[in-house]
N, C-alpha and C. Protein backbone atom coordinates (compact mmCIF):
# COMPACT_ATOMS: atom_id res chain seq x y z
N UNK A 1 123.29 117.47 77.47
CA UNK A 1 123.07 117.88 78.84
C UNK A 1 121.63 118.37 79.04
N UNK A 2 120.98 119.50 78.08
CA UNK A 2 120.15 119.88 77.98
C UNK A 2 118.67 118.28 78.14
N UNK A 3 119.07 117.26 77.07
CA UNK A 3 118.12 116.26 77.58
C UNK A 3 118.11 115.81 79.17
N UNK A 4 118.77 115.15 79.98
CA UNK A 4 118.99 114.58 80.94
C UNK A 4 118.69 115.55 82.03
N UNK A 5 118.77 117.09 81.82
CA UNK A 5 118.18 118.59 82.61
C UNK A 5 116.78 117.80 82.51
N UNK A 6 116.21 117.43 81.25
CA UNK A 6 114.74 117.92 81.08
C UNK A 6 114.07 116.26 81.74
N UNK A 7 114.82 115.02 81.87
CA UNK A 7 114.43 114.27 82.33
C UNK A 7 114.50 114.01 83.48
N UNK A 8 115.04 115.09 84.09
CA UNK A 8 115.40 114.88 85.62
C UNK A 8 114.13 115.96 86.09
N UNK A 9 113.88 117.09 85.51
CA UNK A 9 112.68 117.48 85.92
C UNK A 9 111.24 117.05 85.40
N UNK A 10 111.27 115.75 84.87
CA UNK A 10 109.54 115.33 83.96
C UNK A 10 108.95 114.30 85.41
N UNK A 11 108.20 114.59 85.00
CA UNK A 11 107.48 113.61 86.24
C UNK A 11 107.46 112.46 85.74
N UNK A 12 107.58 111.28 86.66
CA UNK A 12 107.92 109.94 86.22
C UNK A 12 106.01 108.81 86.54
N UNK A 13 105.06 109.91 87.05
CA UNK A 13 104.08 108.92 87.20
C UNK A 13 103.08 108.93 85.97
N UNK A 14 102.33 107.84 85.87
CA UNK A 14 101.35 108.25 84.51
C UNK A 14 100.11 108.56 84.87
N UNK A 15 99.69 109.13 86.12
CA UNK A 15 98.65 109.72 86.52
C UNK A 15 98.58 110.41 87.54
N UNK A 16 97.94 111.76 87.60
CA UNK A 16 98.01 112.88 88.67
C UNK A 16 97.95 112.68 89.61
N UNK A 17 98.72 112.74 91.04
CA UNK A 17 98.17 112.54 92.27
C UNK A 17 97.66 113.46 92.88
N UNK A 18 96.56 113.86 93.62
CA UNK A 18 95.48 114.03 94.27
C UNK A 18 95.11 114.30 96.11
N UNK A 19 95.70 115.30 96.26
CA UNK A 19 95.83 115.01 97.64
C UNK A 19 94.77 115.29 98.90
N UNK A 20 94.48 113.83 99.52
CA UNK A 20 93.06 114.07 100.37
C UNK A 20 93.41 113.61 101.35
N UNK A 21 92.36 113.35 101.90
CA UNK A 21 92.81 112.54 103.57
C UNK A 21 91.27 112.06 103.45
N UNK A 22 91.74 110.61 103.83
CA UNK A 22 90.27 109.92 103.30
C UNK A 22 90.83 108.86 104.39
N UNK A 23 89.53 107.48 104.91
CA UNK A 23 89.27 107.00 105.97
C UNK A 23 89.59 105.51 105.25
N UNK A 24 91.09 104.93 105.64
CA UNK A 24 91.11 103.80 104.93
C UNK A 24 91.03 102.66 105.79
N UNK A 25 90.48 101.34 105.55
CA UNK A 25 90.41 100.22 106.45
C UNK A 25 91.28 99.09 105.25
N UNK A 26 92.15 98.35 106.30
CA UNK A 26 92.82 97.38 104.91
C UNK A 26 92.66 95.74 106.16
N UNK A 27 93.13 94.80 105.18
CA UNK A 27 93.21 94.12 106.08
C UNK A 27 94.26 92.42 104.68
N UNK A 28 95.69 92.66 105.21
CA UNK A 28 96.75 91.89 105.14
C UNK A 28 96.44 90.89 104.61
N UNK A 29 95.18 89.93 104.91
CA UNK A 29 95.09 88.53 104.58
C UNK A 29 95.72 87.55 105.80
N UNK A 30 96.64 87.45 106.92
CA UNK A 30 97.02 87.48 107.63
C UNK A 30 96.58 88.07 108.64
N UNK A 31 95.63 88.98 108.93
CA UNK A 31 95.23 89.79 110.37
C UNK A 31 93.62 88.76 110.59
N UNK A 32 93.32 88.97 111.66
CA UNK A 32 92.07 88.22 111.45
C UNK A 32 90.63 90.14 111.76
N UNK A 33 91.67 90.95 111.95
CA UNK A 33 90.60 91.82 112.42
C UNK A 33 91.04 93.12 110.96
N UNK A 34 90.27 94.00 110.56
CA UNK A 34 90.27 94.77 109.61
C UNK A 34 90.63 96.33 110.91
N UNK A 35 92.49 96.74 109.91
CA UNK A 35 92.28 97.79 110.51
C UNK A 35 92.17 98.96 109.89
N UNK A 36 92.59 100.42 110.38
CA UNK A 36 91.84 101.37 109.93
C UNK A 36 93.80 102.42 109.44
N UNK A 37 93.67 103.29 108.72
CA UNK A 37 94.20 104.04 108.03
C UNK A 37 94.06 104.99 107.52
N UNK A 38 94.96 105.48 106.61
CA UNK A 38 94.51 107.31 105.53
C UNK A 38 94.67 107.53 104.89
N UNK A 39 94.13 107.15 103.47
CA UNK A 39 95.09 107.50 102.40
C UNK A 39 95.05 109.58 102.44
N UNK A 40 96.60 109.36 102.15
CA UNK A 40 96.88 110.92 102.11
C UNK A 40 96.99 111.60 100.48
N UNK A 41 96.93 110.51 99.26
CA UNK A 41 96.25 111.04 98.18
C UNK A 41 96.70 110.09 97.23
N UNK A 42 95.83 110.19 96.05
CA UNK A 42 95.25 109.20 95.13
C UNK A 42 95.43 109.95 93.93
N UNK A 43 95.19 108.68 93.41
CA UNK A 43 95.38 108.92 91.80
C UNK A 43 94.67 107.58 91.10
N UNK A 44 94.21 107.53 89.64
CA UNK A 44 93.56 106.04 89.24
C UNK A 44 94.46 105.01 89.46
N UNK A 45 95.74 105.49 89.38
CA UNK A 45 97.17 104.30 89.68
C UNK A 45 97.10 103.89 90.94
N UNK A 46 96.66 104.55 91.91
CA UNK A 46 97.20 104.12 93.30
C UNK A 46 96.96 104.81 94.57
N UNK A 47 97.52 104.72 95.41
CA UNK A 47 97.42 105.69 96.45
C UNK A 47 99.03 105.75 97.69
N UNK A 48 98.43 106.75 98.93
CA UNK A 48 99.84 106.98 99.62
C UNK A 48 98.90 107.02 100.71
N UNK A 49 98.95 105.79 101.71
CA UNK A 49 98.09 105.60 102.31
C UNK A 49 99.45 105.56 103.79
N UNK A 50 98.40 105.92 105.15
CA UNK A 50 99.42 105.64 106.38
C UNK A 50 98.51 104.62 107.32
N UNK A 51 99.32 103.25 107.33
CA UNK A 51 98.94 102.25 107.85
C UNK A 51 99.50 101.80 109.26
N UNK A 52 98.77 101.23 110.08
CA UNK A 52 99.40 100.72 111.35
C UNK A 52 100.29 100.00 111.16
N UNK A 53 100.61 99.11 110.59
CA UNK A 53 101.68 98.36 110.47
C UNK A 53 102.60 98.14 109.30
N UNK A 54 103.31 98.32 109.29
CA UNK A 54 104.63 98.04 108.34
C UNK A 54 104.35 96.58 107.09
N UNK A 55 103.94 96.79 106.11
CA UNK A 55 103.72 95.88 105.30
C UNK A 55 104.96 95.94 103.90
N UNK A 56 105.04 94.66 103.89
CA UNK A 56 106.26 94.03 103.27
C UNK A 56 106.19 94.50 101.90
N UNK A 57 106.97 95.24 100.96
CA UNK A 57 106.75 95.13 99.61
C UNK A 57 106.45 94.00 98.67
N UNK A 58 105.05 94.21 97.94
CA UNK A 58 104.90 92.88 97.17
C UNK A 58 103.60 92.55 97.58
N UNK A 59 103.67 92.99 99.12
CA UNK A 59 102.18 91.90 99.54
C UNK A 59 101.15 92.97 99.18
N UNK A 60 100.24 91.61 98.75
CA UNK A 60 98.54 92.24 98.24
C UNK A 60 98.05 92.56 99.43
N UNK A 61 96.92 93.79 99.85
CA UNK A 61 96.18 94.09 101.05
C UNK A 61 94.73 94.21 100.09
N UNK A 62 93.78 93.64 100.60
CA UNK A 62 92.42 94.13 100.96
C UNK A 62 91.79 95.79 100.95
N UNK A 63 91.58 96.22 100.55
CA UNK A 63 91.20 97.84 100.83
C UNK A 63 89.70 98.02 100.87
N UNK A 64 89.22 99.47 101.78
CA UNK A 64 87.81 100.03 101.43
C UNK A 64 88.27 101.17 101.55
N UNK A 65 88.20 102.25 100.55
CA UNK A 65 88.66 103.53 100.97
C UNK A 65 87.02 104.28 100.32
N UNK A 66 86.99 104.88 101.95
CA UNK A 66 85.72 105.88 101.82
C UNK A 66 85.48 106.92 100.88
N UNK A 67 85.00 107.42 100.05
CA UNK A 67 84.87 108.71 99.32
C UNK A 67 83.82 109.77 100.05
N UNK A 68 84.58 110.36 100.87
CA UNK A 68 83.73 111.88 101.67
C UNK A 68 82.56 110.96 102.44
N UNK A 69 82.05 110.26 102.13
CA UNK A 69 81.09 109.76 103.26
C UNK A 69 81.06 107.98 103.19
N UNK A 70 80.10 107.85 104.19
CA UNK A 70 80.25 106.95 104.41
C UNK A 70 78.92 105.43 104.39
N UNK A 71 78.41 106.21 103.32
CA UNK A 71 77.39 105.64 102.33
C UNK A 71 77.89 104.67 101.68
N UNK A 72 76.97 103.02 101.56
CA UNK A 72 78.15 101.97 101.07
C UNK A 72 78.17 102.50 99.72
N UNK A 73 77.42 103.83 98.61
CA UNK A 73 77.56 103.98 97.09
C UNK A 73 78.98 104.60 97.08
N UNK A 74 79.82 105.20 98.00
CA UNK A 74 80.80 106.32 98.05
C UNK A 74 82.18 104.90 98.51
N UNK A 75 82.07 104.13 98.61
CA UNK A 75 82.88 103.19 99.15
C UNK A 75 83.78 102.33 97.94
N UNK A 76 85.09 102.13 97.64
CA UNK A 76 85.69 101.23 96.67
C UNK A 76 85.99 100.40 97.44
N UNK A 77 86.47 98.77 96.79
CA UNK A 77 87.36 98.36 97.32
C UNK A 77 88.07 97.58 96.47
N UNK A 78 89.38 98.48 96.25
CA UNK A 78 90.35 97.54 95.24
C UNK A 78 91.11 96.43 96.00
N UNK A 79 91.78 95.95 95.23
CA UNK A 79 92.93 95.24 95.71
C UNK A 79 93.94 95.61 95.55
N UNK A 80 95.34 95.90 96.13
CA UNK A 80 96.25 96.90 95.95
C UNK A 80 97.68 95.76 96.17
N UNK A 81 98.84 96.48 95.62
CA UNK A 81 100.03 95.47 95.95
C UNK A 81 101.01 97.10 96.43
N UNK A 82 101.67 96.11 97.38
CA UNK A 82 102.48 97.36 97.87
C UNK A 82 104.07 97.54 97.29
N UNK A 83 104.35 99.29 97.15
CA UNK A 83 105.35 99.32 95.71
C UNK A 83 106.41 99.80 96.91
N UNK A 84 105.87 100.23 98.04
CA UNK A 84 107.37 101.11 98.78
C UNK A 84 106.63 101.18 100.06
N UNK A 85 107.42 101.41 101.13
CA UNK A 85 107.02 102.00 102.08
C UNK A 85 108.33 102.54 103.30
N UNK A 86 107.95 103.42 104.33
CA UNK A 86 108.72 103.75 105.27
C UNK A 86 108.18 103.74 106.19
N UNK A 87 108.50 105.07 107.63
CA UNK A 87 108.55 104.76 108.70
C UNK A 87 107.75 106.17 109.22
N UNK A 88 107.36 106.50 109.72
CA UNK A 88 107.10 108.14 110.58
C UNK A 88 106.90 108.00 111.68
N UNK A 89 107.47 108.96 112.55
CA UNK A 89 107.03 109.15 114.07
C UNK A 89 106.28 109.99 113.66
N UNK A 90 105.24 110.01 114.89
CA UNK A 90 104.01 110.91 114.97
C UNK A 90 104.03 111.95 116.30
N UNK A 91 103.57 113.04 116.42
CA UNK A 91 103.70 114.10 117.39
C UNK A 91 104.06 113.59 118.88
N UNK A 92 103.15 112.39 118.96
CA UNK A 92 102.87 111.89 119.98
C UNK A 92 103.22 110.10 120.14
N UNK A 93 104.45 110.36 119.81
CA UNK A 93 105.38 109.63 119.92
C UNK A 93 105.11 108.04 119.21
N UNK A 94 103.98 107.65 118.51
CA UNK A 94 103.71 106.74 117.87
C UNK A 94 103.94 107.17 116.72
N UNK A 95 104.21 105.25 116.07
CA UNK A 95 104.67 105.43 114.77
C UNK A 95 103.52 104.71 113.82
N UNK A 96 104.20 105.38 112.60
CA UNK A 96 102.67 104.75 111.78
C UNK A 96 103.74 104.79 109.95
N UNK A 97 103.19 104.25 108.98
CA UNK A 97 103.79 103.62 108.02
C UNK A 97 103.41 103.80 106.66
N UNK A 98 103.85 105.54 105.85
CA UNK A 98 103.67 105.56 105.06
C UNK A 98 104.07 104.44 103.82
N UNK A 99 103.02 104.31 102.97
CA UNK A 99 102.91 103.42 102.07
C UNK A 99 102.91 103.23 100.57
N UNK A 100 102.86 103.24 99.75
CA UNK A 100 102.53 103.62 98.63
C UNK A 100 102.51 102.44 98.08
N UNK A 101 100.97 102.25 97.29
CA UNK A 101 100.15 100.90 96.71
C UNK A 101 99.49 101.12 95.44
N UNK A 102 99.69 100.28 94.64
CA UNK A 102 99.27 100.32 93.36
C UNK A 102 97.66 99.75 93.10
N UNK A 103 96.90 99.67 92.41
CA UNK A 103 95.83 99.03 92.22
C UNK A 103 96.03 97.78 91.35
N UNK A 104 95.58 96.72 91.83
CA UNK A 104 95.85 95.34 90.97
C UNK A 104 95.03 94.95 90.57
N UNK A 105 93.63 95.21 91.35
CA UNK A 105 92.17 94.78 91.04
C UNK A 105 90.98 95.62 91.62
N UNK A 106 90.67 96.55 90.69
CA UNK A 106 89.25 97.18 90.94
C UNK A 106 88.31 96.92 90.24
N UNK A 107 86.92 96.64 90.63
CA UNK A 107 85.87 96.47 89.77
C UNK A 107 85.80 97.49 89.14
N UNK A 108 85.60 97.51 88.32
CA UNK A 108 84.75 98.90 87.28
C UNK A 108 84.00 99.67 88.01
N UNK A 109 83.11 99.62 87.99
CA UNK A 109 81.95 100.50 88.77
C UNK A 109 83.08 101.38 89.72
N UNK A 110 83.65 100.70 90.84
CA UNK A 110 84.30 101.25 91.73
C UNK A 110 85.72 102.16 90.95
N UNK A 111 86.05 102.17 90.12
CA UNK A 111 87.01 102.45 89.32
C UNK A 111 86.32 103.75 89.14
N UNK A 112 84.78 103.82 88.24
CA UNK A 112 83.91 104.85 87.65
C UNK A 112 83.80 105.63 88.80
N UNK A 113 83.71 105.64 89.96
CA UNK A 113 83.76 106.33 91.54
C UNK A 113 84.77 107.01 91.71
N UNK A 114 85.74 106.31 91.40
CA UNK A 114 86.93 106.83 91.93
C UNK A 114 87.55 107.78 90.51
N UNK A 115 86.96 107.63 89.54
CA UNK A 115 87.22 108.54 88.86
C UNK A 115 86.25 109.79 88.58
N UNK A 116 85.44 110.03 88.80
CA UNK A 116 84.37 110.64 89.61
C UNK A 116 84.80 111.66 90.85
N UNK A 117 85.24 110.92 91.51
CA UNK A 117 85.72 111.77 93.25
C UNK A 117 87.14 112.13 92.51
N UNK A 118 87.87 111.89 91.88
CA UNK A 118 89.01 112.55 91.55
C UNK A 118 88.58 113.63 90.90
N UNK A 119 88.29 113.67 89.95
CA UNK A 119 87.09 114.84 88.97
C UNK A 119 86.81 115.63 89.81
N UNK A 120 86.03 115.28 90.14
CA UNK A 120 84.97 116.46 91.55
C UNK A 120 85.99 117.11 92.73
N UNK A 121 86.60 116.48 93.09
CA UNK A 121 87.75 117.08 93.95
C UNK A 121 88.68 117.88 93.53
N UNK A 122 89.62 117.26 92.58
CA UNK A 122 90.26 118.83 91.56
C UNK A 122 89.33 119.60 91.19
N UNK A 123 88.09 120.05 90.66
CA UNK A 123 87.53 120.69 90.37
C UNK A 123 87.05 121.80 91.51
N UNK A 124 86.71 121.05 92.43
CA UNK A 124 86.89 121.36 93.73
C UNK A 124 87.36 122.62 94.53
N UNK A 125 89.00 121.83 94.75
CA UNK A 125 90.00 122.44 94.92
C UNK A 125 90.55 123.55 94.31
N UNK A 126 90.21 123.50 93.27
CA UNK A 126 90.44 124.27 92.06
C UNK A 126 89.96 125.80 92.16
N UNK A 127 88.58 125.46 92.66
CA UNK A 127 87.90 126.54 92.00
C UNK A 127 87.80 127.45 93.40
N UNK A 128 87.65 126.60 94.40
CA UNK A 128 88.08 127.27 95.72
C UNK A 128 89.78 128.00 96.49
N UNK A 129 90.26 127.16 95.68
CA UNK A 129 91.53 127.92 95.59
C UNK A 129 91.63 129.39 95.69
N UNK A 130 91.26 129.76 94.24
CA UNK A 130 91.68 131.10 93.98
C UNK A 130 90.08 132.06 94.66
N UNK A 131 90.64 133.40 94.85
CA UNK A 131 88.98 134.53 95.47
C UNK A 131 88.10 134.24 93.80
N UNK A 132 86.96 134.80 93.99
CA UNK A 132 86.15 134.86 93.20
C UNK A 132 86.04 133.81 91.74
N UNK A 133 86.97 132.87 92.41
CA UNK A 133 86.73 131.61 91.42
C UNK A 133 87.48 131.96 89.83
N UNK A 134 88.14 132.84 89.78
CA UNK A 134 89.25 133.36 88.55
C UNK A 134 90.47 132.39 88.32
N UNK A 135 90.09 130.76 88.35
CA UNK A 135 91.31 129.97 87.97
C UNK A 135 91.85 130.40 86.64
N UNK A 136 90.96 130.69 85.34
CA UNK A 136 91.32 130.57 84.22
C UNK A 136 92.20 132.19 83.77
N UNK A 137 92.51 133.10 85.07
CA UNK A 137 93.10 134.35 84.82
C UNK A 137 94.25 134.20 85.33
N UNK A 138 95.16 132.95 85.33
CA UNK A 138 96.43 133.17 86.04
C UNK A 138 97.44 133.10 84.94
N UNK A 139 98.22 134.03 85.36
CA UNK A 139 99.07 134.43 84.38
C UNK A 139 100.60 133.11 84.47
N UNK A 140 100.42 132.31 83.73
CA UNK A 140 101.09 131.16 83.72
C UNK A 140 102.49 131.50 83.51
N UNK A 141 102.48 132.20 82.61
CA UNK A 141 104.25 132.69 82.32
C UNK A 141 105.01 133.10 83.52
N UNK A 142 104.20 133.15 84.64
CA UNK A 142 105.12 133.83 86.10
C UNK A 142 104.93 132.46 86.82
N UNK A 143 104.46 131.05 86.76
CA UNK A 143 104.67 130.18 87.37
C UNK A 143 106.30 129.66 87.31
């Protein structure tokens, strides 16, 4: 019992996800115009991006996802296949289509970026988190 406790609480991904809000443009292969999106957070595996339209599991999309600006050096663009997706209403009564996409094809370089802005962002986050920057004083045994 004790195993199946401990596998029901292990995390099942093989890389940290990362949570940002970043400026995504994809485009289907099928659209003739490139549209625009968010990934809501990343990881080297993938991302959880919210897209205008409802895309089919399986299908490859096109990606450019911005890193904080909008300099073409801060820019990836993998190729992604899509693993899941659903549905959300939005405040204001539109809907939009969380996603979740794997990476199938990144150049290197863009890979070295994106592992880079992951780096720099937990570190980030991290250190701004806590007052006076005391991450390494938390008393873990009370988590």
């Amino acid at each position: 019992m004790e195993l199946m406790n401990e596998g029901l609480n292990s995390e099942r991904r093989k890389y940290r996800r990362i949570h940002v809000d970043l400026p995504v443009n994809y485009n289907g292969g099928t659209q003739l115009f490139t549209k625009n999106g968010r990934a809501i957070n990343a990881s080297e595996g993938g991302l959880l991006v919210h897209l205008q339209d409802e895309i089919v599991v399986g299908h490859r999309l096109a990606l450019k996802l911005f890193l904080h600006s909008h300099s073409e050096s801060n820019i990836i663009s993998p190729s992604v296949q899509v693993v899941w997706t659903g549905i959300h209403m939005k405040k204001d009564l539109t809907w939009d289509f969380p996603t979740g996409v794997r990476f199938v094809d990144i150049p290197p370089n863009d890979m070295i970026k994106l592992k880079n802005f992951l780096t720099s962002f937990m570190q980030k986050t991290s250190d701004t988190s806590l007052p006076n920057n005391k991450v390494d004083q938390i008393d873990k045994t009370k988590l």
